[in-house]
N, C-alpha and C. Protein backbone atom coordinates (compact mmCIF):
# COMPACT_ATOMS: atom_id res chain seq x y z
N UNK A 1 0.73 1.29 -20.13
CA UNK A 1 1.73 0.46 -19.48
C UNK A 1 2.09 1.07 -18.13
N UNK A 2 2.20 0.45 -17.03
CA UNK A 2 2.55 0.85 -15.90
C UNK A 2 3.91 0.58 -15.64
N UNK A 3 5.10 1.50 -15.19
CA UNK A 3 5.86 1.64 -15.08
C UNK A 3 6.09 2.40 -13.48
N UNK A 4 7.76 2.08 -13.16
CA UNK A 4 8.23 2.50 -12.12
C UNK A 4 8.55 4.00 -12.15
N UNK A 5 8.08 4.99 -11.25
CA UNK A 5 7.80 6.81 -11.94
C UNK A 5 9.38 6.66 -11.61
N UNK A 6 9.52 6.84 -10.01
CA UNK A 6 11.05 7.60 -9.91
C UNK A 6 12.10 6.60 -9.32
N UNK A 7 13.39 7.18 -8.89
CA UNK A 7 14.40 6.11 -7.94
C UNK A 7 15.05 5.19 -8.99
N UNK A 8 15.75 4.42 -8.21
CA UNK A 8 16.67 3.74 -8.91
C UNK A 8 16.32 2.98 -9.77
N UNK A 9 14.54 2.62 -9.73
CA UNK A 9 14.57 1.45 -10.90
C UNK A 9 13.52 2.40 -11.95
N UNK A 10 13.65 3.66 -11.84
CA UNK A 10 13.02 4.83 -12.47
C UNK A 10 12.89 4.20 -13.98
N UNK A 11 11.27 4.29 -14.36
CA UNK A 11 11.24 3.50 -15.92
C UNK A 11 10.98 2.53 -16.35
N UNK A 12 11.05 1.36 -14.91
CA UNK A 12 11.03 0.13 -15.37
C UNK A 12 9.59 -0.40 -15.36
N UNK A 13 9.29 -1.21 -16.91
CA UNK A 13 8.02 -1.28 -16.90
C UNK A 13 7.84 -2.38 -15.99
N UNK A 14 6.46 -2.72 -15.65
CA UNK A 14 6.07 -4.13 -14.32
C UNK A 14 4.68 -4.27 -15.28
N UNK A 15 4.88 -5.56 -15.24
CA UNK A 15 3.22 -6.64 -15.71
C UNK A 15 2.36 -6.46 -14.95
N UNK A 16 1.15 -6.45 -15.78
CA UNK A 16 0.26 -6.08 -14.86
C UNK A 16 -0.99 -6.88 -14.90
N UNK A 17 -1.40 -7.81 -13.90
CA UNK A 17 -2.60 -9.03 -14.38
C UNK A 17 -3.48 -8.57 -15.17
N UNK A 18 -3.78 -9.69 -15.98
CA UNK A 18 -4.83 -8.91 -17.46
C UNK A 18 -6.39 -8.81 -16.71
N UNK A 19 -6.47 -9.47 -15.50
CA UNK A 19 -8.26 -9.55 -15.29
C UNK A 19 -7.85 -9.60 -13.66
N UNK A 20 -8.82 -9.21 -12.64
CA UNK A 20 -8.82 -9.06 -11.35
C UNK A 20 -8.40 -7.96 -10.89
N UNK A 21 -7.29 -7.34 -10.92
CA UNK A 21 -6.79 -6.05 -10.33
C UNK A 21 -7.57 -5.33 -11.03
N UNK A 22 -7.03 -3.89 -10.59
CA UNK A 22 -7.62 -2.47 -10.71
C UNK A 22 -6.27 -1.44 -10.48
N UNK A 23 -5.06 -1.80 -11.38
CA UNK A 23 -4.08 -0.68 -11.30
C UNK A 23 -4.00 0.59 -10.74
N UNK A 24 -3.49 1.41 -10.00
CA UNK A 24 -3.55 2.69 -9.53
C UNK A 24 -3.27 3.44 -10.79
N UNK A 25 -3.61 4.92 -11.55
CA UNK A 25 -3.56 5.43 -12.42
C UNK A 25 -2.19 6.38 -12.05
N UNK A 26 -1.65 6.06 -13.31
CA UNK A 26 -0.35 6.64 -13.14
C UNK A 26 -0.23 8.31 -12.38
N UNK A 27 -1.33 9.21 -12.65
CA UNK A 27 -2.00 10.64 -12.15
C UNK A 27 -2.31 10.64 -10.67
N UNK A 28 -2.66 9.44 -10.06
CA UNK A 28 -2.62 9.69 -8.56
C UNK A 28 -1.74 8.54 -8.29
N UNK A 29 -0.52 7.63 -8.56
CA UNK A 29 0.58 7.07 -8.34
C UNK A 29 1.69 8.64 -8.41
N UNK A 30 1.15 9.34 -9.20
CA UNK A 30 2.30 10.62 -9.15
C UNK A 30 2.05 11.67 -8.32
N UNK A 31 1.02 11.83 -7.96
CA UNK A 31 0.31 13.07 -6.34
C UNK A 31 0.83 11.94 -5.33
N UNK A 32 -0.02 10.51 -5.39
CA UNK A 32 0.52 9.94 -3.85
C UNK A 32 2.26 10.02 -3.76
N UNK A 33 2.72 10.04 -4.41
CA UNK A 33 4.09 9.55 -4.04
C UNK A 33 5.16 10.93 -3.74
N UNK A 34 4.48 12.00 -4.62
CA UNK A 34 5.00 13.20 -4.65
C UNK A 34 4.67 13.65 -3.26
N UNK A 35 3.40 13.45 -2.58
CA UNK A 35 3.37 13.76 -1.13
C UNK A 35 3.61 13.20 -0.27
N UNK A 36 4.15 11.72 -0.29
CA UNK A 36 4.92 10.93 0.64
C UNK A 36 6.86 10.95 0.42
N UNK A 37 6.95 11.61 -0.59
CA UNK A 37 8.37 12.11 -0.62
C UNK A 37 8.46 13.53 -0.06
N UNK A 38 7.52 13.91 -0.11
CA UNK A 38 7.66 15.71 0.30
C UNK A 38 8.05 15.38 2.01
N UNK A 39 7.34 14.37 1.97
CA UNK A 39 7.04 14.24 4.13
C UNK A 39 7.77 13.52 4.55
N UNK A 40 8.93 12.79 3.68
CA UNK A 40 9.93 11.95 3.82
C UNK A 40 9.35 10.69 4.17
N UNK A 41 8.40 10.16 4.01
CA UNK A 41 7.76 8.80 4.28
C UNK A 41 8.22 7.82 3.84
N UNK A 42 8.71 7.73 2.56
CA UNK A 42 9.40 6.20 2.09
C UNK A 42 10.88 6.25 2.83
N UNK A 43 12.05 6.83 2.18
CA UNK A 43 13.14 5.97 2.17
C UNK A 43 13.32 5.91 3.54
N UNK A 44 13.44 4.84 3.92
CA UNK A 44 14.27 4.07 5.02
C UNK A 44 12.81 3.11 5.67
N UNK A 45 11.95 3.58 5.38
CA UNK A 45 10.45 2.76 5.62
C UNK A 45 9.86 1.16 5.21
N UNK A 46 9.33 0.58 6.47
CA UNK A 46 9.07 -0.35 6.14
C UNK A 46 7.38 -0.39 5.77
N UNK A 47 7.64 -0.91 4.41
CA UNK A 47 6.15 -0.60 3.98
C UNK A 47 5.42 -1.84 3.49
N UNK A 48 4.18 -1.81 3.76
CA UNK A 48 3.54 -2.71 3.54
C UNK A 48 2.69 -2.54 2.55
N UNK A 49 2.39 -3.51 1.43
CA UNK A 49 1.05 -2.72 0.73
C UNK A 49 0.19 -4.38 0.16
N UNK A 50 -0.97 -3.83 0.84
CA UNK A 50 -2.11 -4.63 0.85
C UNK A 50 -2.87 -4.76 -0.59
N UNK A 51 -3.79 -5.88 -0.74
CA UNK A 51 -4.10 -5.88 -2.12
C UNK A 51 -3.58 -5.63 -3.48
N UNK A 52 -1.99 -6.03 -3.01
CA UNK A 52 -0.82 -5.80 -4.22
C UNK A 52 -1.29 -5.72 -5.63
N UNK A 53 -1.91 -6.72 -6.02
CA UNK A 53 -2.32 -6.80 -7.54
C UNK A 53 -0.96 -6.98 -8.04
N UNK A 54 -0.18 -6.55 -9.25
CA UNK A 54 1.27 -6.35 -9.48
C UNK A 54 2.22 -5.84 -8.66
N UNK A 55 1.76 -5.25 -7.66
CA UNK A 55 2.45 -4.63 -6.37
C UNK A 55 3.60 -3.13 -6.90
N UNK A 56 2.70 -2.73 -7.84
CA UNK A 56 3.48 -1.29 -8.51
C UNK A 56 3.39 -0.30 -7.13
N UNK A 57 2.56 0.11 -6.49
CA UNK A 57 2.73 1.03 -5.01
C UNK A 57 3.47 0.29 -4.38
N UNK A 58 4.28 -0.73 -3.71
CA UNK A 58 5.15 -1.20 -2.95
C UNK A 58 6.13 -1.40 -3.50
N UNK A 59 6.37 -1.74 -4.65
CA UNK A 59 7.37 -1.28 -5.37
C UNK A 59 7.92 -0.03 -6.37
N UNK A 60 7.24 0.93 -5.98
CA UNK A 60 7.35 2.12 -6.09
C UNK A 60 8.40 2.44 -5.34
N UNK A 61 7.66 2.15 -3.70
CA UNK A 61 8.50 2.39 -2.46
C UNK A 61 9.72 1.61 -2.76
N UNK A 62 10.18 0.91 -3.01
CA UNK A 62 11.33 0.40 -3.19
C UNK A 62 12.47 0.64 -4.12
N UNK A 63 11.69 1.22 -5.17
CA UNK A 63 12.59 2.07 -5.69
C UNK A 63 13.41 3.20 -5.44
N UNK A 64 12.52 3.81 -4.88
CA UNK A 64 12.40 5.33 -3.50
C UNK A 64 12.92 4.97 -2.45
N UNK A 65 13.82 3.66 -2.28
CA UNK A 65 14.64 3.38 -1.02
C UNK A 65 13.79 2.95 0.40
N UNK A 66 13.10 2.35 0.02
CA UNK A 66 12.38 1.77 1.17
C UNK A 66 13.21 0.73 1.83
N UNK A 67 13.48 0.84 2.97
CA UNK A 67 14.15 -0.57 3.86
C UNK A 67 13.68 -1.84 3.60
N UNK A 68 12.32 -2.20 3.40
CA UNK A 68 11.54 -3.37 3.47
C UNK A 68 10.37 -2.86 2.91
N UNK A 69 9.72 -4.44 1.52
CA UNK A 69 8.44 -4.12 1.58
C UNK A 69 8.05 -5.16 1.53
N UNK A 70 6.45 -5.43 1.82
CA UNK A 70 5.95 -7.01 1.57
C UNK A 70 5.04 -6.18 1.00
N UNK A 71 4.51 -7.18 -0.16
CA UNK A 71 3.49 -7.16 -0.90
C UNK A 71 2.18 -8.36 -0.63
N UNK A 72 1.18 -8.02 -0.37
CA UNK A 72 0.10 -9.46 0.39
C UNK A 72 -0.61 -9.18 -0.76
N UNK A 73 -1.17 -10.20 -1.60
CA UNK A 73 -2.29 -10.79 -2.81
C UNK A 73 -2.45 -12.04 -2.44
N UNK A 74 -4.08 -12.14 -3.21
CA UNK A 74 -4.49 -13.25 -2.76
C UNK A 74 -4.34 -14.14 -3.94
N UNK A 75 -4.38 -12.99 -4.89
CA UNK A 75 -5.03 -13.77 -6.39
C UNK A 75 -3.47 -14.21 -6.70
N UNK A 76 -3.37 -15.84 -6.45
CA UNK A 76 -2.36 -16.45 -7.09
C UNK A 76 -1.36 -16.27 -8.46
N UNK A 77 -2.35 -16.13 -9.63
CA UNK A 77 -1.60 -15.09 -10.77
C UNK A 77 -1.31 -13.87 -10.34
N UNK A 78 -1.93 -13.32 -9.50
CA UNK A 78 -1.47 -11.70 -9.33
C UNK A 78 -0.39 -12.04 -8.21
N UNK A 79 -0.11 -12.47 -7.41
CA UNK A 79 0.67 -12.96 -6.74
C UNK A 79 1.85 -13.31 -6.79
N UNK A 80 2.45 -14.34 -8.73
CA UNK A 80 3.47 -14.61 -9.45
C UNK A 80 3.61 -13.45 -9.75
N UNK A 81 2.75 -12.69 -10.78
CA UNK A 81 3.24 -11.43 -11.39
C UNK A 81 3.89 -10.45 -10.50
N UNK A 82 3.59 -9.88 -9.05
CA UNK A 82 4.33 -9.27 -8.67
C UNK A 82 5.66 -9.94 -7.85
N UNK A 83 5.93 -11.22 -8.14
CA UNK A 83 7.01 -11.58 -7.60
C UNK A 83 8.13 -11.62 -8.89
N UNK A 84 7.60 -11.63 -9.91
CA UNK A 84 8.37 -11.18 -11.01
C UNK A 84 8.87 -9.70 -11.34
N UNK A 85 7.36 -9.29 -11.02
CA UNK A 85 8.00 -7.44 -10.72
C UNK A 85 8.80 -7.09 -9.90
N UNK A 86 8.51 -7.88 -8.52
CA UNK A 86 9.58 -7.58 -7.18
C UNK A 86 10.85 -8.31 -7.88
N UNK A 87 11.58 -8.95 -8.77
CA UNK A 87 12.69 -9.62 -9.33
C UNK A 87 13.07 -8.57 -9.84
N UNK A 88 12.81 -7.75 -11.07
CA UNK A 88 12.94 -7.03 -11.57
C UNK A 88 13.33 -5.86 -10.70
N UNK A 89 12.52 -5.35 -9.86
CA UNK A 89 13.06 -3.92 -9.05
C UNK A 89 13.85 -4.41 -7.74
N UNK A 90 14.45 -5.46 -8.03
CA UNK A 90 15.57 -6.00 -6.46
C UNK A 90 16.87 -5.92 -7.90
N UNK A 91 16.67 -6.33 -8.81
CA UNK A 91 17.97 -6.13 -9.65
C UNK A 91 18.23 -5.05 -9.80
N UNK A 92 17.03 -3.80 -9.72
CA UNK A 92 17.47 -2.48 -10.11
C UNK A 92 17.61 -1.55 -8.58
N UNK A 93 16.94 -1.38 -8.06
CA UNK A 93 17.09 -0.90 -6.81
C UNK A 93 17.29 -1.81 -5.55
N UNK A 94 18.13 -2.96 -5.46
CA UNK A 94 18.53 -3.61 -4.34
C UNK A 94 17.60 -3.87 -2.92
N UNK A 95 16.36 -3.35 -3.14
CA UNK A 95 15.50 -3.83 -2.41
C UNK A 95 14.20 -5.11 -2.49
N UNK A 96 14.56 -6.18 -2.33
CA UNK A 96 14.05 -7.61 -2.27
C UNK A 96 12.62 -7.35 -1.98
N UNK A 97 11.57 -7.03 -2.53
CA UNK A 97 10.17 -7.02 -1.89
C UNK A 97 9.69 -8.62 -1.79
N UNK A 98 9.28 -8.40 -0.43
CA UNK A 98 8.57 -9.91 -0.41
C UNK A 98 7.22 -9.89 -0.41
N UNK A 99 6.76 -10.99 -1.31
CA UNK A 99 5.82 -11.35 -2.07
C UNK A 99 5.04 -12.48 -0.86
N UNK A 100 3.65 -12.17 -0.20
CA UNK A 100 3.25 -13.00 0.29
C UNK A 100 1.63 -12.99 -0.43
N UNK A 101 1.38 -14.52 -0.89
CA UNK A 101 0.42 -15.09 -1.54
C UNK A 101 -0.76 -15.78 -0.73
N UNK A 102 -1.71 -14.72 -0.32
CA UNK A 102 -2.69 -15.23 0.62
C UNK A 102 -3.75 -13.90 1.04
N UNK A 103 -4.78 -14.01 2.02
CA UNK A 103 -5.58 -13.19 1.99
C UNK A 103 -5.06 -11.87 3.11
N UNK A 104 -5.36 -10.81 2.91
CA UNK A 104 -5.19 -9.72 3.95
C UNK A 104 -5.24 -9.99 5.28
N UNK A 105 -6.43 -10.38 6.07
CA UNK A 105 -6.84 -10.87 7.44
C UNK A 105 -5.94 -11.91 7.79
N UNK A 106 -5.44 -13.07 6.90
CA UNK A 106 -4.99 -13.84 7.47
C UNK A 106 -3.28 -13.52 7.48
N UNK A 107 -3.03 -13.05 7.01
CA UNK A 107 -1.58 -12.26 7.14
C UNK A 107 -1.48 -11.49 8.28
N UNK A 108 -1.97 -10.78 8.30
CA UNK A 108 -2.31 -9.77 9.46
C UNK A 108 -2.06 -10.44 10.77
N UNK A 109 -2.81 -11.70 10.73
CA UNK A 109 -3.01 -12.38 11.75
C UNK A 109 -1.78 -13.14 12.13
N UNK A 110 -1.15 -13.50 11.24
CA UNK A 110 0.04 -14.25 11.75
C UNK A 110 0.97 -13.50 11.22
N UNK A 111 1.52 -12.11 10.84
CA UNK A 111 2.00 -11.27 11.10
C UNK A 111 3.26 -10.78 12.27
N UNK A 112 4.24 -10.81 12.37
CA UNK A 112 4.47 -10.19 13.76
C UNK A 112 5.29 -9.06 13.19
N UNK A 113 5.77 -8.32 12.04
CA UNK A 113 6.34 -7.15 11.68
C UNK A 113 5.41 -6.42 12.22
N UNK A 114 6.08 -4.90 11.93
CA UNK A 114 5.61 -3.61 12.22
C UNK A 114 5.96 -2.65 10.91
N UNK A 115 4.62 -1.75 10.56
CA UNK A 115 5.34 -1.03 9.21
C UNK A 115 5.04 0.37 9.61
N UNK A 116 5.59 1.36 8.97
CA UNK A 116 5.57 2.38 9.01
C UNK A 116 4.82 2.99 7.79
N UNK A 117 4.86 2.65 6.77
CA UNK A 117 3.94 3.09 5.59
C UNK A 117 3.16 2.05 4.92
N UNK A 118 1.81 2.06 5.51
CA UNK A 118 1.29 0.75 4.56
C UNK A 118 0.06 1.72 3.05
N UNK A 119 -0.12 0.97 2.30
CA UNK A 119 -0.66 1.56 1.26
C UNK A 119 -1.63 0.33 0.93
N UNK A 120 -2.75 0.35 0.93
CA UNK A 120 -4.36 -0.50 0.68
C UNK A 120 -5.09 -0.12 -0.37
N UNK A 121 -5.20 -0.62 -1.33
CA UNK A 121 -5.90 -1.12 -2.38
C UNK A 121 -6.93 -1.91 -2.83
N UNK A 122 -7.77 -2.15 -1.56
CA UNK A 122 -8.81 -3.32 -1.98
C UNK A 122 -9.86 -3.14 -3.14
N UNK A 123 -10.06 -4.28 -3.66
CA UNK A 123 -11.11 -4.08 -4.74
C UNK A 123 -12.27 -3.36 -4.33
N UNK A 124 -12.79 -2.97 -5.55
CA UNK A 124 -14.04 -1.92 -5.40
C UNK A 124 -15.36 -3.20 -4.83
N UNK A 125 -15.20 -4.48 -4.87
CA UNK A 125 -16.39 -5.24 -4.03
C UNK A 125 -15.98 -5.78 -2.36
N UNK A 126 -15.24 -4.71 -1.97
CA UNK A 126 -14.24 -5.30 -0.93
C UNK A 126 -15.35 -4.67 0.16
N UNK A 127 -16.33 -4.68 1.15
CA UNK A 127 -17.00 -4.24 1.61
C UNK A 127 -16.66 -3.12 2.85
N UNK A 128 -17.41 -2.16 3.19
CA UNK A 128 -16.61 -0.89 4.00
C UNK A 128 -16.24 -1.87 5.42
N UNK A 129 -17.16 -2.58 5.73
CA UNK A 129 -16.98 -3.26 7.29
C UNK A 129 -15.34 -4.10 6.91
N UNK A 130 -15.19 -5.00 5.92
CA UNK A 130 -14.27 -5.96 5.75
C UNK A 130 -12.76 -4.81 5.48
N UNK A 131 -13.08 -3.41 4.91
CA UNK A 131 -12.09 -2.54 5.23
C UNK A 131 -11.69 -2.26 7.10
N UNK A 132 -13.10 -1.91 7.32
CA UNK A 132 -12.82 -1.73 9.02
C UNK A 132 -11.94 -2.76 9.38
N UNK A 133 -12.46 -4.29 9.37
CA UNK A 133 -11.73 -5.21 9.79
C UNK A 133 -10.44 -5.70 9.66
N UNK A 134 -9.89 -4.93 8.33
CA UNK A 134 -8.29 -5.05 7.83
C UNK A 134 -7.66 -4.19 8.47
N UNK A 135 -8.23 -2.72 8.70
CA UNK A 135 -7.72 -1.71 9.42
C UNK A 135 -7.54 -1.89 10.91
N UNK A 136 -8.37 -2.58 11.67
CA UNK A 136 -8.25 -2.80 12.79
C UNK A 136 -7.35 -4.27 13.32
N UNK A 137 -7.26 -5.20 12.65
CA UNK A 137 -6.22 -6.38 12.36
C UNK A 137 -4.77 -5.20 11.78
N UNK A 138 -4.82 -4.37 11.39
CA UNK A 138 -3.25 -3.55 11.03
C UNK A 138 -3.10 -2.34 12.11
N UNK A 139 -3.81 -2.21 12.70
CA UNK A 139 -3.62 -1.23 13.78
C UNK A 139 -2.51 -1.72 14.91
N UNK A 140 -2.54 -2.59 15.45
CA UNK A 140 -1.32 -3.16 16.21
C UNK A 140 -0.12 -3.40 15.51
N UNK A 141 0.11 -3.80 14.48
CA UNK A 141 1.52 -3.91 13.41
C UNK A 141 1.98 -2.31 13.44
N UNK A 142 1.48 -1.27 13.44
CA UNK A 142 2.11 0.00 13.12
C UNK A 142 3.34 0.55 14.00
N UNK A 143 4.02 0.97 13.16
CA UNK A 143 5.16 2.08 14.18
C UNK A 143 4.08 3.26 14.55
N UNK A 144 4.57 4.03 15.98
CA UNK A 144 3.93 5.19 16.09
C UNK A 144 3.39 6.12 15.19
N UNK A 145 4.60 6.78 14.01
CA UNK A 145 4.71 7.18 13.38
C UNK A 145 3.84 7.06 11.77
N UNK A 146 3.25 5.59 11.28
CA UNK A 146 2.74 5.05 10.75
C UNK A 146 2.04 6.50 10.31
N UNK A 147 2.17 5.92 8.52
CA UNK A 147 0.67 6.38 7.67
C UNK A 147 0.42 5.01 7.15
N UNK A 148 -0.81 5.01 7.23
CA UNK A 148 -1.69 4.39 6.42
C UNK A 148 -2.40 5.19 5.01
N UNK A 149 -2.68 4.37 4.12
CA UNK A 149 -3.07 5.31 2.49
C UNK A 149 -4.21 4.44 2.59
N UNK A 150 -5.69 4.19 1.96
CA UNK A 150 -6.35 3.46 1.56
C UNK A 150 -7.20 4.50 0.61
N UNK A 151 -7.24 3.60 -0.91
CA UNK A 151 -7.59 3.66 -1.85
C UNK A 151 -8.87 2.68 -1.87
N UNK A 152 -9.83 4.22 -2.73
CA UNK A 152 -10.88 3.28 -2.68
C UNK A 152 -11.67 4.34 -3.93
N UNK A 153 -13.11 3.66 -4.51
CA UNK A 153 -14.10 4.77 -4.79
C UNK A 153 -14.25 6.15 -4.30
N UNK A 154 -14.50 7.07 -5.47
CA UNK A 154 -14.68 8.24 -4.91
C UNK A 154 -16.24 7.91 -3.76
N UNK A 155 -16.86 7.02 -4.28
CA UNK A 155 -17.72 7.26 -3.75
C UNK A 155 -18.45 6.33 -2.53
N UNK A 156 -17.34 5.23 -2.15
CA UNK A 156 -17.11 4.76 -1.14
C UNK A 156 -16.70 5.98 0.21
N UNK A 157 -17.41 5.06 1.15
CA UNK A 157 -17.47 5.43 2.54
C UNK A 157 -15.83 6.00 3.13
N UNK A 158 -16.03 6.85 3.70
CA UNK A 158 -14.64 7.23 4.52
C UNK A 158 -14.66 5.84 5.35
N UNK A 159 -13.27 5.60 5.64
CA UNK A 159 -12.65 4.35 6.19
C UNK A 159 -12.97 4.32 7.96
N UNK A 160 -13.18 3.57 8.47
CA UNK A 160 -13.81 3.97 9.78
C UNK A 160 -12.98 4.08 10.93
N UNK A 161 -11.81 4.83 10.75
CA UNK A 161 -10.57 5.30 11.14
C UNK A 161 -10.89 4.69 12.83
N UNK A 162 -11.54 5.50 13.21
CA UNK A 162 -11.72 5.24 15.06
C UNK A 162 -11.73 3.83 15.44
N UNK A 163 -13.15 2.78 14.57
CA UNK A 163 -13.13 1.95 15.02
C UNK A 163 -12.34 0.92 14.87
N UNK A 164 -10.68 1.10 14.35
CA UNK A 164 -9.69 0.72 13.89
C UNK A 164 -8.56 1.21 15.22
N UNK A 165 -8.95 2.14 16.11
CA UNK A 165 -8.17 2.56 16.58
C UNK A 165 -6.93 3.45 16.12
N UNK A 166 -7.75 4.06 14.91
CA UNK A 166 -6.64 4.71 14.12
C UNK A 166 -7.03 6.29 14.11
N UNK A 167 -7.32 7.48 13.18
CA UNK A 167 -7.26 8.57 13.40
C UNK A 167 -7.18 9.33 11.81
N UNK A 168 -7.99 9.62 11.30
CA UNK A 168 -7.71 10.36 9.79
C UNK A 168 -6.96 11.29 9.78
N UNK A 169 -6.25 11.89 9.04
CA UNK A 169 -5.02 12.76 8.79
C UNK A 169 -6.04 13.57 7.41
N UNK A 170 -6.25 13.09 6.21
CA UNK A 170 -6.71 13.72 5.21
C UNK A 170 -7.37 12.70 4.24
N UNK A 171 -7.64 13.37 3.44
CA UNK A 171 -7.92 12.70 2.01
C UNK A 171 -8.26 14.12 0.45
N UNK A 172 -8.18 12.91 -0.49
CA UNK A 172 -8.58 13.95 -1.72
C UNK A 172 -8.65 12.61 -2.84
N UNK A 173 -9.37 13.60 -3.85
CA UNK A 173 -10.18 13.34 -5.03
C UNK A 173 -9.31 13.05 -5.88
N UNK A 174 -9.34 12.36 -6.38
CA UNK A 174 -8.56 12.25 -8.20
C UNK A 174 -9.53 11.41 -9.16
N UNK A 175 -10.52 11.89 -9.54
CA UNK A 175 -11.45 11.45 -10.93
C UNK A 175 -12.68 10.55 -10.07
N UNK A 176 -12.08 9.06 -10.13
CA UNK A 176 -13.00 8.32 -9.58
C UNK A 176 -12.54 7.39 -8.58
N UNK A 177 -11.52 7.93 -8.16
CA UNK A 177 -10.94 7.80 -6.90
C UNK A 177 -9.85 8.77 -6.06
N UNK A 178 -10.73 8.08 -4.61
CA UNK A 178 -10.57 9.26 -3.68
C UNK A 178 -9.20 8.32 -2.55
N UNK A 179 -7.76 8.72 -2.04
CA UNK A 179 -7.58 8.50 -1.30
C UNK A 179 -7.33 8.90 -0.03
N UNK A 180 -8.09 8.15 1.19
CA UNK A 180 -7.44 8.36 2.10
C UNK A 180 -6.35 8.16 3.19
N UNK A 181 -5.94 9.00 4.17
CA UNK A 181 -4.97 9.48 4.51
C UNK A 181 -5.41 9.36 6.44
N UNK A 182 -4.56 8.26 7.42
CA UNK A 182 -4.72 7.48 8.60
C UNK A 182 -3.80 7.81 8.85
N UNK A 183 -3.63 7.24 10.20
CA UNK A 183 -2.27 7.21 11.45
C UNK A 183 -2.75 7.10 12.79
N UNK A 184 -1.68 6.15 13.38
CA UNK A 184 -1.97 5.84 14.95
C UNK A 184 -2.84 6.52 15.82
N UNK A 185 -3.62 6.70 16.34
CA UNK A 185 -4.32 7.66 17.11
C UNK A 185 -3.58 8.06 17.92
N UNK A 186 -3.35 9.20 18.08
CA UNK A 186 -2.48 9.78 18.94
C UNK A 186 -2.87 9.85 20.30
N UNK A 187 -2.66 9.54 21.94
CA UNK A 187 -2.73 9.35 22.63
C UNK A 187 -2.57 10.87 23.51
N UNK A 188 -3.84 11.45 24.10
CA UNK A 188 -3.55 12.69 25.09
C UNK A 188 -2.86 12.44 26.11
N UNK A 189 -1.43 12.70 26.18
CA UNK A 189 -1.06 12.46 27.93
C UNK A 189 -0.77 14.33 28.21
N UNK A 190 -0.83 14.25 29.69
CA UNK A 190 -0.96 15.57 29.87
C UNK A 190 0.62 15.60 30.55
C-alpha cells in the first residue's frame, strides 16, 4: 500500500491505479525526499510532478508544505484517482494539488507557471528523445533555482540535460531504478 511517508498528512494511505502506472517504491520515495528535505527543496515550493499516475511524489510535497502542486496525467483513471488523493491530502495538509488531465507536452505548452521542484516519472516505454522533448518544453517554466528529479530505468539513458538547456547536478541507483538529478544551466558571467 502506498502511503503518505511524512508532514501533515503523514500515513495517509492514496489509491493507486490497478494497471498503467508504475508507483515509486516506498525505499527511493524515502532517499528522494530525505534529500530534498535535507536541501530544503519542498516547503514553500512550487512543484510540479509529471506523469502523476496517483500523484503520491506531488503529494508527498504537499504534505511537506509545498506552496503549490500540479499533478499532469494523461491516463484519465489515473487522473480521477489522484484527484481523489489530492482531496484527501488538501483535508489533511491544506494544500489543494491541482490535478491536470492531459498529456505532458501539451501542458507544458500552454503552461504559463513557473516551478521550482518538478519530479518526472515517465513510463518505462516513454522514449529517451520524447524525455529530451519534455525537458526542453520545461526548461523555460523553471525558477533559477529549480531541481528537476527524473525517474527512470536503471538502465535507461542519462537524460540529455544540455540539449534541454538544463545541466546535471547528480544521480544514483536504487535496485532497478536510477534517479536523476537537473537544474537550470547556470550561466558564466564574469
Amino acid at each position: 500500500m502506498t502511503r503518505i511517508i511524512a508532514g501533515a498528512a503523514r500515513g495517509l494511505p492514496l489509491t493507486v491505479p490497478g494497471t498503467g502506472t508504475r508507483p515509486t517504491s516506498d525505499r527511493v520515495r524515502e532517499s528522494l525526499f530525505g534529500s530534498l528535505e535535507a536541501q530544503d527543496l519542498v516547503a514553500g515550493a512550487r512543484v510540479l510532478d509529471l506523469y502523476a499516475g496517483s500523484g503520491a511524489l506531488g503529494l508527498e510535497c504537499a504534505s511537506r508544505g509545498a506552496a503549490s502542486v500540479d499533478l499532469v496525467e494523461k491516463s484519465r483513471p489515473a487522473a480521477g484517482i489522484a484527484a481523489k488523493n489530492a482531496a484527501k491530502v488538501a483535508t489533511a495538509a491544506g494544500v489543494a494539488a491541482r490535478v491536470h488531465a492531459t498529456g505532458v507536452e501539451p501542458f507544458l505548452r500552454t503552461s504559463s507557471a513557473t516551478w521550482d521542484l518538478v519530479l518526472m516519472d515517465p513510463p518505462y516505454d516513454v522514449s529517451d528523445a520524447e524525455v529530451t522533448a519534455v525537458l526542453t518544453g520545461l526548461s523555460p517554466r523553471l525558477s533559477p533555482d529549480a531541481v528537476v528529479i527524473v525517474e527512470r530505468a536503471k538502465r535507461s539513458a542519462a537524460p540529455a540535460w544540455g540539449e534541454a538547456g538544463l545541466e546535471p547536478l547528480r544521480d544514483r541507483t536504487f535496485g532497478d531504478t536510477r534517479l536523476w538529478w537537473g537544474q537550470p544551466r547556470v550561466s558564466s558571467q564574469s
